[in-house]
PDB file of N, CA and C in Angstrom:
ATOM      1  N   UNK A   1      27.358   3.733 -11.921  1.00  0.00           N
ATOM      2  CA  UNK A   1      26.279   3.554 -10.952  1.00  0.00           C
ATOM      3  C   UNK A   1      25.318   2.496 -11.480  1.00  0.00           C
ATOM      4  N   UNK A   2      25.055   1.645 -10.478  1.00  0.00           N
ATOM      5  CA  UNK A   2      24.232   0.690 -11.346  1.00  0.00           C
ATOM      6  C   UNK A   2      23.042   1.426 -10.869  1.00  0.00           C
ATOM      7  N   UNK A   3      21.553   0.645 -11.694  1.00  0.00           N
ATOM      8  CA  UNK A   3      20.378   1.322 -11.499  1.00  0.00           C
ATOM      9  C   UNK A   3      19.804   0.284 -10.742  1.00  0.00           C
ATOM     10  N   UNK A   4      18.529   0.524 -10.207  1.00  0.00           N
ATOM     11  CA  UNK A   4      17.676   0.174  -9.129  1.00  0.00           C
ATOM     12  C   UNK A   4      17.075  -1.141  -9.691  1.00  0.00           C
ATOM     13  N   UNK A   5      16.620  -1.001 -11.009  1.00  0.00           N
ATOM     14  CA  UNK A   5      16.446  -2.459 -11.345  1.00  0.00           C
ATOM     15  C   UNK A   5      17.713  -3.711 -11.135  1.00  0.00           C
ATOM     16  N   UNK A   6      19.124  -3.558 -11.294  1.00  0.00           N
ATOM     17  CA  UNK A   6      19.909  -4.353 -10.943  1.00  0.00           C
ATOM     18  C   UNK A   6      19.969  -4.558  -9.458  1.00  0.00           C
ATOM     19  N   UNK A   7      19.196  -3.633  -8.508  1.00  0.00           N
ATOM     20  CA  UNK A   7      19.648  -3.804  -7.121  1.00  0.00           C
ATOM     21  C   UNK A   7      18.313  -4.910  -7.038  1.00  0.00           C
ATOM     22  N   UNK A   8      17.290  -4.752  -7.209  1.00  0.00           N
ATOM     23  CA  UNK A   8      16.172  -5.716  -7.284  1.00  0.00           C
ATOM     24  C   UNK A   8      15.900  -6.958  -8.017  1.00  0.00           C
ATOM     25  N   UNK A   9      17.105  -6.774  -9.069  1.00  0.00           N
ATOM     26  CA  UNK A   9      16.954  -8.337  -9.498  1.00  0.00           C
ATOM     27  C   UNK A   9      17.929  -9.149  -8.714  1.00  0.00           C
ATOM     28  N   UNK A  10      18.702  -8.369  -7.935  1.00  0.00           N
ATOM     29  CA  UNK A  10      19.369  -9.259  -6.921  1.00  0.00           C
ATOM     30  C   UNK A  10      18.670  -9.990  -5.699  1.00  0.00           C
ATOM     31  N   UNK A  11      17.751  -9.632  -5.747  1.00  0.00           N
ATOM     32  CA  UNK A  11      17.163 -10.215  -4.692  1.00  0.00           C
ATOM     33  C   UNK A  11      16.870 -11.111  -4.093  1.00  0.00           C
ATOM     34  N   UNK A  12      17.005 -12.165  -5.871  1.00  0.00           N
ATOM     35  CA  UNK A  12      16.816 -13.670  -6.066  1.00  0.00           C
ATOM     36  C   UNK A  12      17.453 -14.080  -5.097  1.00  0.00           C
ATOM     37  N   UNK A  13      18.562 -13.552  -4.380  1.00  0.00           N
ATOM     38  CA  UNK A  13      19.113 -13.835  -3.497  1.00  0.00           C
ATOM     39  C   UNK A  13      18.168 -14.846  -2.278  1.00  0.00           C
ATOM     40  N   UNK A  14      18.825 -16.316  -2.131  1.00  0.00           N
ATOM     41  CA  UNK A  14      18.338 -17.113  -1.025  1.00  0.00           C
ATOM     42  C   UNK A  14      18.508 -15.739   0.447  1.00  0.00           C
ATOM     43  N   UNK A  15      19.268 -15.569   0.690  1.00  0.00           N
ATOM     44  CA  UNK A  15      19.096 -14.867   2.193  1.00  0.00           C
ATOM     45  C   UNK A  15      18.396 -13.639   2.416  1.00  0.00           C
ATOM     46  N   UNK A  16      17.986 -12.956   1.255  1.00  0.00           N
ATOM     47  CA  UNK A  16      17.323 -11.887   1.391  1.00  0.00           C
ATOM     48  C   UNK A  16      16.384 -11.863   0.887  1.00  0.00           C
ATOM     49  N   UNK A  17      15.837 -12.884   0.542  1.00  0.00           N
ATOM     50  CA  UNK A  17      14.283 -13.615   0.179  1.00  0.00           C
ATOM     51  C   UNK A  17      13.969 -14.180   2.343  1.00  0.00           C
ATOM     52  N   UNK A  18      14.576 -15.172   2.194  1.00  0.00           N
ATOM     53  CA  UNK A  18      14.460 -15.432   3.314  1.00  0.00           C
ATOM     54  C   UNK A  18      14.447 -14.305   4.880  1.00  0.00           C
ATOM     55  N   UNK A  19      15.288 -13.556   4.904  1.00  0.00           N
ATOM     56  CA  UNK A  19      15.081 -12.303   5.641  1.00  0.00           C
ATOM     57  C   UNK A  19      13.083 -12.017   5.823  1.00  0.00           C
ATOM     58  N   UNK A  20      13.392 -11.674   4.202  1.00  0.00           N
ATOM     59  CA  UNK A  20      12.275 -10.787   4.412  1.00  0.00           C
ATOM     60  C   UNK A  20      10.900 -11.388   4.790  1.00  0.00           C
ATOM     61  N   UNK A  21      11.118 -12.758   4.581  1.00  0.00           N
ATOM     62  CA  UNK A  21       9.549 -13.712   4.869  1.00  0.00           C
ATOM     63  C   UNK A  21       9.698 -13.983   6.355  1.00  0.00           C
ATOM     64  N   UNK A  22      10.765 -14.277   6.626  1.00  0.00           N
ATOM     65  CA  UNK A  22      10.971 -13.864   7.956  1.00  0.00           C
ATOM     66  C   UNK A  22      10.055 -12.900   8.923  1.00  0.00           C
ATOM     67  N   UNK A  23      10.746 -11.800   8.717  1.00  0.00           N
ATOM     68  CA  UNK A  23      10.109 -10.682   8.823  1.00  0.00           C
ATOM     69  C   UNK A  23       8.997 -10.191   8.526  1.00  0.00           C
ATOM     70  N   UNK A  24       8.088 -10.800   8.043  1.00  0.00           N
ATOM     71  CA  UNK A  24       6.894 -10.863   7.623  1.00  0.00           C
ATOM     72  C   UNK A  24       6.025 -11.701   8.284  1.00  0.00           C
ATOM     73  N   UNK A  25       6.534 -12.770   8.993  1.00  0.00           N
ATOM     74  CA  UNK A  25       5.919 -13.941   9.564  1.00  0.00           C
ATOM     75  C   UNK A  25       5.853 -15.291   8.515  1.00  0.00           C
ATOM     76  N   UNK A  26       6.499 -15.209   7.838  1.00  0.00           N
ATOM     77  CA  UNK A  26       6.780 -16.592   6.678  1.00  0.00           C
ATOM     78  C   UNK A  26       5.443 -16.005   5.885  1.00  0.00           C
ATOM     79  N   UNK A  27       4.604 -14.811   5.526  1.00  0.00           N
ATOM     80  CA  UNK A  27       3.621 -14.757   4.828  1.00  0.00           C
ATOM     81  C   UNK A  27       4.413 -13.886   3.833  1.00  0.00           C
ATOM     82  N   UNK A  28       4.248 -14.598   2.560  1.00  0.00           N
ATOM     83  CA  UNK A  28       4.785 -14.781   1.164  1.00  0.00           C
ATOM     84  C   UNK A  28       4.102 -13.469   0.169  1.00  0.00           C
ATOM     85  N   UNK A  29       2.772 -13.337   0.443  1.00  0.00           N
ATOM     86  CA  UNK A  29       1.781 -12.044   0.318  1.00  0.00           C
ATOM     87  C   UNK A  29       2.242 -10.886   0.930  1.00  0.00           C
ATOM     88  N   UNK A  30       2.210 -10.769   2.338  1.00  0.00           N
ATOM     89  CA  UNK A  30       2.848  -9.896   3.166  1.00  0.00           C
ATOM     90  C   UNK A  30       4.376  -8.927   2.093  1.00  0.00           C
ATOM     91  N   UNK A  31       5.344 -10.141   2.645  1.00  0.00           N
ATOM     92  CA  UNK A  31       6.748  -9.918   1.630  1.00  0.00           C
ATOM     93  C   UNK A  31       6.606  -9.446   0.692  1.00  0.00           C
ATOM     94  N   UNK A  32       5.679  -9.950  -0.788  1.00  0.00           N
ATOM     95  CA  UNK A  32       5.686  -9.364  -2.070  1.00  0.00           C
ATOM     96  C   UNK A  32       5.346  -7.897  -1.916  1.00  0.00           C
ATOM     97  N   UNK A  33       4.395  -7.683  -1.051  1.00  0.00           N
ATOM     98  CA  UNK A  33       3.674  -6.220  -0.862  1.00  0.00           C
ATOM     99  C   UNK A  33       4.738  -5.369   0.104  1.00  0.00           C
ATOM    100  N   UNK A  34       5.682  -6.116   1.054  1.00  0.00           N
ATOM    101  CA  UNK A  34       6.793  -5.125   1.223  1.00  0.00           C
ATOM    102  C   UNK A  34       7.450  -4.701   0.388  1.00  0.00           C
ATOM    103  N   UNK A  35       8.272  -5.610  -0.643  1.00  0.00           N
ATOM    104  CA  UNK A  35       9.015  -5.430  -2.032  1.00  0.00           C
ATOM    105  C   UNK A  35       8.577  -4.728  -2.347  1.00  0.00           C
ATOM    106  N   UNK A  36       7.265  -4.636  -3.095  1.00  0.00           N
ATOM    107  CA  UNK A  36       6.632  -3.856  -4.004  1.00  0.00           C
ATOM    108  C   UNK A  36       6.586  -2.349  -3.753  1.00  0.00           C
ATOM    109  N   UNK A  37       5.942  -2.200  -2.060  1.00  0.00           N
ATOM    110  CA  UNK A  37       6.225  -0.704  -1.575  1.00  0.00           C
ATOM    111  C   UNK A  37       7.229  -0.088  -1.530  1.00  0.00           C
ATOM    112  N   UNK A  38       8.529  -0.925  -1.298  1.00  0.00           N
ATOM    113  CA  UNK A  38       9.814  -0.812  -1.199  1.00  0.00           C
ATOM    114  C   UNK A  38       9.877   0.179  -2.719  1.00  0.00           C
ATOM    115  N   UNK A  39       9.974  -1.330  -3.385  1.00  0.00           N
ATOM    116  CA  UNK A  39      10.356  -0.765  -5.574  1.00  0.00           C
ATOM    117  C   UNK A  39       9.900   0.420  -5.655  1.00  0.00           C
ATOM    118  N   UNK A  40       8.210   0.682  -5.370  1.00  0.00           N
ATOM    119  CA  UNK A  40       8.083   1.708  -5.767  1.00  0.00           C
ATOM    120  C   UNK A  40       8.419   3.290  -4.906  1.00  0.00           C
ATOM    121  N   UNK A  41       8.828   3.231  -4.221  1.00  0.00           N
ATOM    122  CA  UNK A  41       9.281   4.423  -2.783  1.00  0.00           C
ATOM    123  C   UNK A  41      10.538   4.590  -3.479  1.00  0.00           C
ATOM    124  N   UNK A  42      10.871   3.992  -3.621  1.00  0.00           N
ATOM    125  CA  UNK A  42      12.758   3.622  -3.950  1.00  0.00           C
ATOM    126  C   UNK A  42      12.713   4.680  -5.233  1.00  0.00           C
ATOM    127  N   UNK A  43      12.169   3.833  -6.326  1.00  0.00           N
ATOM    128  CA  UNK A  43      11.628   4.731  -7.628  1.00  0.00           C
ATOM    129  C   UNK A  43      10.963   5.938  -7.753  1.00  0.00           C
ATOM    130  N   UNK A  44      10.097   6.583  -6.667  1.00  0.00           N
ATOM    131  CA  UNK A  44       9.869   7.746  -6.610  1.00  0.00           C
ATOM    132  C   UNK A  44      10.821   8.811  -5.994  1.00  0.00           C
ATOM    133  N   UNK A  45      11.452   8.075  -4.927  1.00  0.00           N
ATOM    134  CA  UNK A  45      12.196   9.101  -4.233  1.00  0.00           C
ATOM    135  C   UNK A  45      13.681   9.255  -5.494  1.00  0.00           C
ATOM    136  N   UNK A  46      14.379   8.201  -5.562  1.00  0.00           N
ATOM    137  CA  UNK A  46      15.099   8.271  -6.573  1.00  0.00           C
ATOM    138  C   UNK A  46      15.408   9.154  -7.807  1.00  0.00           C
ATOM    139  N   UNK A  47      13.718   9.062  -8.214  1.00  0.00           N
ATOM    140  CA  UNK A  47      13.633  10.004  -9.471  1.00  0.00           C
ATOM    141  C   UNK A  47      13.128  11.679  -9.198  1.00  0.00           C
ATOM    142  N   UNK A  48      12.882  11.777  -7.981  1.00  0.00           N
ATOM    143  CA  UNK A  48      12.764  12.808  -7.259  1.00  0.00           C
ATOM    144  C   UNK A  48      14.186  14.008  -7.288  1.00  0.00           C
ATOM    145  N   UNK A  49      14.844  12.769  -7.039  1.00  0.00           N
ATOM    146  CA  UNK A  49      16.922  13.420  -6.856  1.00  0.00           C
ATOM    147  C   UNK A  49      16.655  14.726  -5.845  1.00  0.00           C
ATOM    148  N   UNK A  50      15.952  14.472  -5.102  1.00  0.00           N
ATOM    149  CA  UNK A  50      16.139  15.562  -3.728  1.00  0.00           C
ATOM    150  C   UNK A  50      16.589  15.177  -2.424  1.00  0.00           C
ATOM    151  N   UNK A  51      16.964  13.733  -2.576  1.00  0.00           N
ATOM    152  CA  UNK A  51      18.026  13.116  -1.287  1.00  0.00           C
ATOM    153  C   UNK A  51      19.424  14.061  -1.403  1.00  0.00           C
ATOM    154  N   UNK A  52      20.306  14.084  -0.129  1.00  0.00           N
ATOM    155  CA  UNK A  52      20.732  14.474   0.036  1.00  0.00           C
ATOM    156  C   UNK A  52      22.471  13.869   0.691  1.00  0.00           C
ATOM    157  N   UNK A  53      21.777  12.558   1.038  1.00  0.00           N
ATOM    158  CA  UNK A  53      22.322  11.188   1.056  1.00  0.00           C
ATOM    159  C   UNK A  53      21.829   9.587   1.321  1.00  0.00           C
ATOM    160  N   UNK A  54      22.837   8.679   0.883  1.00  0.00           N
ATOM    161  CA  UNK A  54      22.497   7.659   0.930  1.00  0.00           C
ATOM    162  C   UNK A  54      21.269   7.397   2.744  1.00  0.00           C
ATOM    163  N   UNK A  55      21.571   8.223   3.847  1.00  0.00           N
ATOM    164  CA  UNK A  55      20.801   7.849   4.468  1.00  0.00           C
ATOM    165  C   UNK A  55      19.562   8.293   4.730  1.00  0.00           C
ATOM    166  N   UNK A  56      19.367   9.510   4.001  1.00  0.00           N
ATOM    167  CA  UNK A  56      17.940  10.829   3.483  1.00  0.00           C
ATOM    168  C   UNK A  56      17.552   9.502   2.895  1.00  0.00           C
ATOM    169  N   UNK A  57      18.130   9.334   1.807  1.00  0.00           N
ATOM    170  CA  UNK A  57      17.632   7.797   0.995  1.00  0.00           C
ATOM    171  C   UNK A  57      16.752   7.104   1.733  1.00  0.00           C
ATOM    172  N   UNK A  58      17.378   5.907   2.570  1.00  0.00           N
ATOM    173  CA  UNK A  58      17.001   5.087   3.246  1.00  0.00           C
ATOM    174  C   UNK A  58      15.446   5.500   4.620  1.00  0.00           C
ATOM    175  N   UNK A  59      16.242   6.778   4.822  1.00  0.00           N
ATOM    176  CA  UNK A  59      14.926   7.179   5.680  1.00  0.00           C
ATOM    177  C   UNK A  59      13.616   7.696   4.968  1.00  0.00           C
ATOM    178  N   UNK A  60      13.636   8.035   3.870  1.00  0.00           N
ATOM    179  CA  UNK A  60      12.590   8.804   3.202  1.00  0.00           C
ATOM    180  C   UNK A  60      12.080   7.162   3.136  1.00  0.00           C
ATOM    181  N   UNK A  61      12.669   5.869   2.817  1.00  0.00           N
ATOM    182  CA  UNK A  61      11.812   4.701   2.094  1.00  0.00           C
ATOM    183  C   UNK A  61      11.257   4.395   3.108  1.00  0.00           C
ATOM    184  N   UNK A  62      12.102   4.204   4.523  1.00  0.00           N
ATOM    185  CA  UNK A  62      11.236   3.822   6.034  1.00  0.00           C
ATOM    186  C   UNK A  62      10.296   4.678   6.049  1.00  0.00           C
ATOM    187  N   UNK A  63       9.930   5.983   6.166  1.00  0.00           N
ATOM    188  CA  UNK A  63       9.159   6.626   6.116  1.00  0.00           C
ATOM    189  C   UNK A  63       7.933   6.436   5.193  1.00  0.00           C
ATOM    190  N   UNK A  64       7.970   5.944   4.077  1.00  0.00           N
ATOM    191  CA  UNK A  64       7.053   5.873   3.396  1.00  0.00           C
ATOM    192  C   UNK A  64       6.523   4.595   3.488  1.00  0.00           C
ATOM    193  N   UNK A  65       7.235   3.291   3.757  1.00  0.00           N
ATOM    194  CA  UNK A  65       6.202   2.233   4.206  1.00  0.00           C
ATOM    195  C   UNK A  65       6.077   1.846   5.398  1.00  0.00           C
ATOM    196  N   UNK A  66       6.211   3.373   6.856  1.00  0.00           N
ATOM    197  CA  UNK A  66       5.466   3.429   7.785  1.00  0.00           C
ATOM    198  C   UNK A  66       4.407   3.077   8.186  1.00  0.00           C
ATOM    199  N   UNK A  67       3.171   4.135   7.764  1.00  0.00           N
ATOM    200  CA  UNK A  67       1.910   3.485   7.067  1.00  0.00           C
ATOM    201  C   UNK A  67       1.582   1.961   7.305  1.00  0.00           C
ATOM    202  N   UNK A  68       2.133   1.409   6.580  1.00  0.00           N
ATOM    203  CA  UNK A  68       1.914  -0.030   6.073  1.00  0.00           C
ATOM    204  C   UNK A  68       2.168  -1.052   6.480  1.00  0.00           C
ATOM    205  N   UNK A  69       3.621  -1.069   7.164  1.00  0.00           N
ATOM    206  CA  UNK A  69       4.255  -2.073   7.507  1.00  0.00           C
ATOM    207  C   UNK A  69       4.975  -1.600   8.784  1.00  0.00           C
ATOM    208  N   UNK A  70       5.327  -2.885   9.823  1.00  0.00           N
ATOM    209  CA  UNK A  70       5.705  -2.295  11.288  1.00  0.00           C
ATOM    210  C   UNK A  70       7.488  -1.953  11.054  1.00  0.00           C
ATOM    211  N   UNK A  71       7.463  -2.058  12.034  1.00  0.00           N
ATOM    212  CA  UNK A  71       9.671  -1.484  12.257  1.00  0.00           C
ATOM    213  C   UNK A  71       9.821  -2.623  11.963  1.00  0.00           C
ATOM    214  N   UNK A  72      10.286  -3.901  12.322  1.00  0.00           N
ATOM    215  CA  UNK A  72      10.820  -4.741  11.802  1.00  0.00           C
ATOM    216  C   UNK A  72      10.888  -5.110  10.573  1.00  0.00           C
ATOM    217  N   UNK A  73       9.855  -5.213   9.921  1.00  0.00           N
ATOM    218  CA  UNK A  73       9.677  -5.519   8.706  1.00  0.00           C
ATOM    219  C   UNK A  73      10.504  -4.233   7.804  1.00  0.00           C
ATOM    220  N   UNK A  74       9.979  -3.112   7.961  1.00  0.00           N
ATOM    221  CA  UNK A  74      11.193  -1.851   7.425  1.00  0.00           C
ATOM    222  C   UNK A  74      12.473  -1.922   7.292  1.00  0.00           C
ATOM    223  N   UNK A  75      12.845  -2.108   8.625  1.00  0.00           N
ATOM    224  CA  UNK A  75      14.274  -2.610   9.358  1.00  0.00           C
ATOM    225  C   UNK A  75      15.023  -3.362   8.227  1.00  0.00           C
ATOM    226  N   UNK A  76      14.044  -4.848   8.247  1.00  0.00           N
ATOM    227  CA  UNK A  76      14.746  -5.613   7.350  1.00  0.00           C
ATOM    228  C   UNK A  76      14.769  -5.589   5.869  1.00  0.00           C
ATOM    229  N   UNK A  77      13.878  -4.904   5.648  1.00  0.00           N
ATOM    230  CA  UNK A  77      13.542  -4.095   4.170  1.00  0.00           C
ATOM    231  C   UNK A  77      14.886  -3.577   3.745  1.00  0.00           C
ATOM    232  N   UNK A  78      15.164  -2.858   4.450  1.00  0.00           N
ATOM    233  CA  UNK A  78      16.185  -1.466   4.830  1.00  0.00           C
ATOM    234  C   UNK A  78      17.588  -2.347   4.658  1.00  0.00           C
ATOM    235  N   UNK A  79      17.729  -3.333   5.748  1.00  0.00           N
ATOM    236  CA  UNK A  79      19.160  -3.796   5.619  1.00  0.00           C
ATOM    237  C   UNK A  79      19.163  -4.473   4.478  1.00  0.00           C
ATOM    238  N   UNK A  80      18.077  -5.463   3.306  1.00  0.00           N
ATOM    239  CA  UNK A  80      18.313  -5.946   2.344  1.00  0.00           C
ATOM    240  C   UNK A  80      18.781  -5.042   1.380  1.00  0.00           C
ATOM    241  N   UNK A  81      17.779  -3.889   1.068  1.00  0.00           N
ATOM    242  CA  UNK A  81      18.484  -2.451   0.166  1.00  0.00           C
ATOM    243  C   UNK A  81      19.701  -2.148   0.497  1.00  0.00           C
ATOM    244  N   UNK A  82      20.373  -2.106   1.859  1.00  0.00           N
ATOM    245  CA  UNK A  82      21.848  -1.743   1.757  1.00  0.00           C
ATOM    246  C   UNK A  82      22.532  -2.468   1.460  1.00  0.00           C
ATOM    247  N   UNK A  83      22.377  -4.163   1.903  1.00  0.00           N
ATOM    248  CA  UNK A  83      23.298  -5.320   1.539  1.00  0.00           C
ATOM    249  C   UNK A  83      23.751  -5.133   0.195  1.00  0.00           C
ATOM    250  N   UNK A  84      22.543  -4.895  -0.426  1.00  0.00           N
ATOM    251  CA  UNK A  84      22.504  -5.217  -1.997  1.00  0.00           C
ATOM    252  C   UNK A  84      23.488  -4.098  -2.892  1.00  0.00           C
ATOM    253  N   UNK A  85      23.104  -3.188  -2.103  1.00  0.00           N
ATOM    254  CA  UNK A  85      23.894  -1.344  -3.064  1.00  0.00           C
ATOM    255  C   UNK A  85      24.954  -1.479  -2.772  1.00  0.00           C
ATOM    256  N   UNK A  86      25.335  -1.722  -1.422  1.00  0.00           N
ATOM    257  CA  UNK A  86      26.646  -1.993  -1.031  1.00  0.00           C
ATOM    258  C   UNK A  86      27.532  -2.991  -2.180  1.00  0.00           C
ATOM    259  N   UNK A  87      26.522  -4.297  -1.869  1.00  0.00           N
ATOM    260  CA  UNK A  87      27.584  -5.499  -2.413  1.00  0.00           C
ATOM    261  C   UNK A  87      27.481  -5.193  -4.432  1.00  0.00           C
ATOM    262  N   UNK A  88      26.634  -3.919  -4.727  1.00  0.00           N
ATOM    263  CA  UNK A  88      26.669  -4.107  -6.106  1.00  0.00           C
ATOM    264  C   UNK A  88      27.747  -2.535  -6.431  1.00  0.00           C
ATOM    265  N   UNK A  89      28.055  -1.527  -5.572  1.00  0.00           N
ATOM    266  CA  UNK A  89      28.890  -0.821  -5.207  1.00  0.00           C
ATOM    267  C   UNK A  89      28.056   0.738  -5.847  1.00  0.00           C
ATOM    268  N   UNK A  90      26.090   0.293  -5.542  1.00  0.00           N
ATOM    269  CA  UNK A  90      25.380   1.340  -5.862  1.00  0.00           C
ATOM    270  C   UNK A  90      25.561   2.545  -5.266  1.00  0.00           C
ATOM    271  N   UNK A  91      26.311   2.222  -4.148  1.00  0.00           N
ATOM    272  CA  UNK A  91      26.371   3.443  -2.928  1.00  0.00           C
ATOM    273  C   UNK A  91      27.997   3.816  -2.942  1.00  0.00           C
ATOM    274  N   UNK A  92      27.971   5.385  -3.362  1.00  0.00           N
ATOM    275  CA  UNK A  92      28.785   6.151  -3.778  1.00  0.00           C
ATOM    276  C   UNK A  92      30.008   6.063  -2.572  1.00  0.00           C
ATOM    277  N   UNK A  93      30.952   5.881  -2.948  1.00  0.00           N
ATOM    278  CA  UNK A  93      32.300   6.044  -1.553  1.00  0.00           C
ATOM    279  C   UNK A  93      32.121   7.805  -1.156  1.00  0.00           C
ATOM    280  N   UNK A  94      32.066   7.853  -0.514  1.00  0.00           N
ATOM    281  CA  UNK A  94      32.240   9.213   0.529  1.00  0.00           C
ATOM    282  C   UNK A  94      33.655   9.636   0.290  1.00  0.00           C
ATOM    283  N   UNK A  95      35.342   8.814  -0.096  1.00  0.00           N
ATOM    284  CA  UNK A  95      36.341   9.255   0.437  1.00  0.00           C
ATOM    285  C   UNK A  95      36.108  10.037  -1.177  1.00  0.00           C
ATOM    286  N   UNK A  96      35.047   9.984  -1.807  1.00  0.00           N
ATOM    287  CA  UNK A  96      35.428  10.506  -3.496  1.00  0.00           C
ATOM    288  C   UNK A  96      35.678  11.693  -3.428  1.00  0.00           C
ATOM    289  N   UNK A  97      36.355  12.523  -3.952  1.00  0.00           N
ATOM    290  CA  UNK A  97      36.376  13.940  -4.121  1.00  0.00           C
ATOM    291  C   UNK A  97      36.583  14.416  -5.854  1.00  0.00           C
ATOM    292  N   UNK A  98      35.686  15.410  -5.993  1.00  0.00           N
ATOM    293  CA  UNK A  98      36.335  15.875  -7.359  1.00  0.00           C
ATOM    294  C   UNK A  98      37.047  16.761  -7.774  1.00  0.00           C
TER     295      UNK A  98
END
């Protein structure tokens, strides 16, 4: 399992930099302070370990930078965190059995 810091240093990523300023209105301030709410939601719920799945996951983080930030901006928050778990293979296969 990789950890949450490898899903966030991916970020450097051109398209999911871009997404998210996007989604922000090209404001660069805005974005950092989505990230940031993101990192830290991510890191609390995470270390919490009371998800139940990858999408308890994802909804507990929308949920928490409700508050703060509108649906879109979440939205795209949201699809960068999955791009990333996905493409780093953070998110557990379902067909696993033990």
């Amino acid at each position: 399992m990789k950890s949450l810091a490898f899903i966030f240093d991916s970020l450097e990523n051109l398209t999911q930099q871009t997404m998210l300023l996007e989604a922000c209105g090209w404001d660069e301030e805005r974005a950092n302070d989505l990230f940031k709410s993101a990192s830290e939601s991510m890191a609390e719920i995470f270390n919490s370990a009371s998800c139940k799945s990858w999408e308890d996951f994802k909804y507990r983080i929308g949920e928490s930078l409700s508050e703060e930030f509108n649906a879109d901006e979440i939205s795209v928050m949201l699809k960068v965190v999955d791009d990333i778990a996905e493409k780093s293979q953070f998110i557990p296969d379902s067909s696993y059995e033990n």
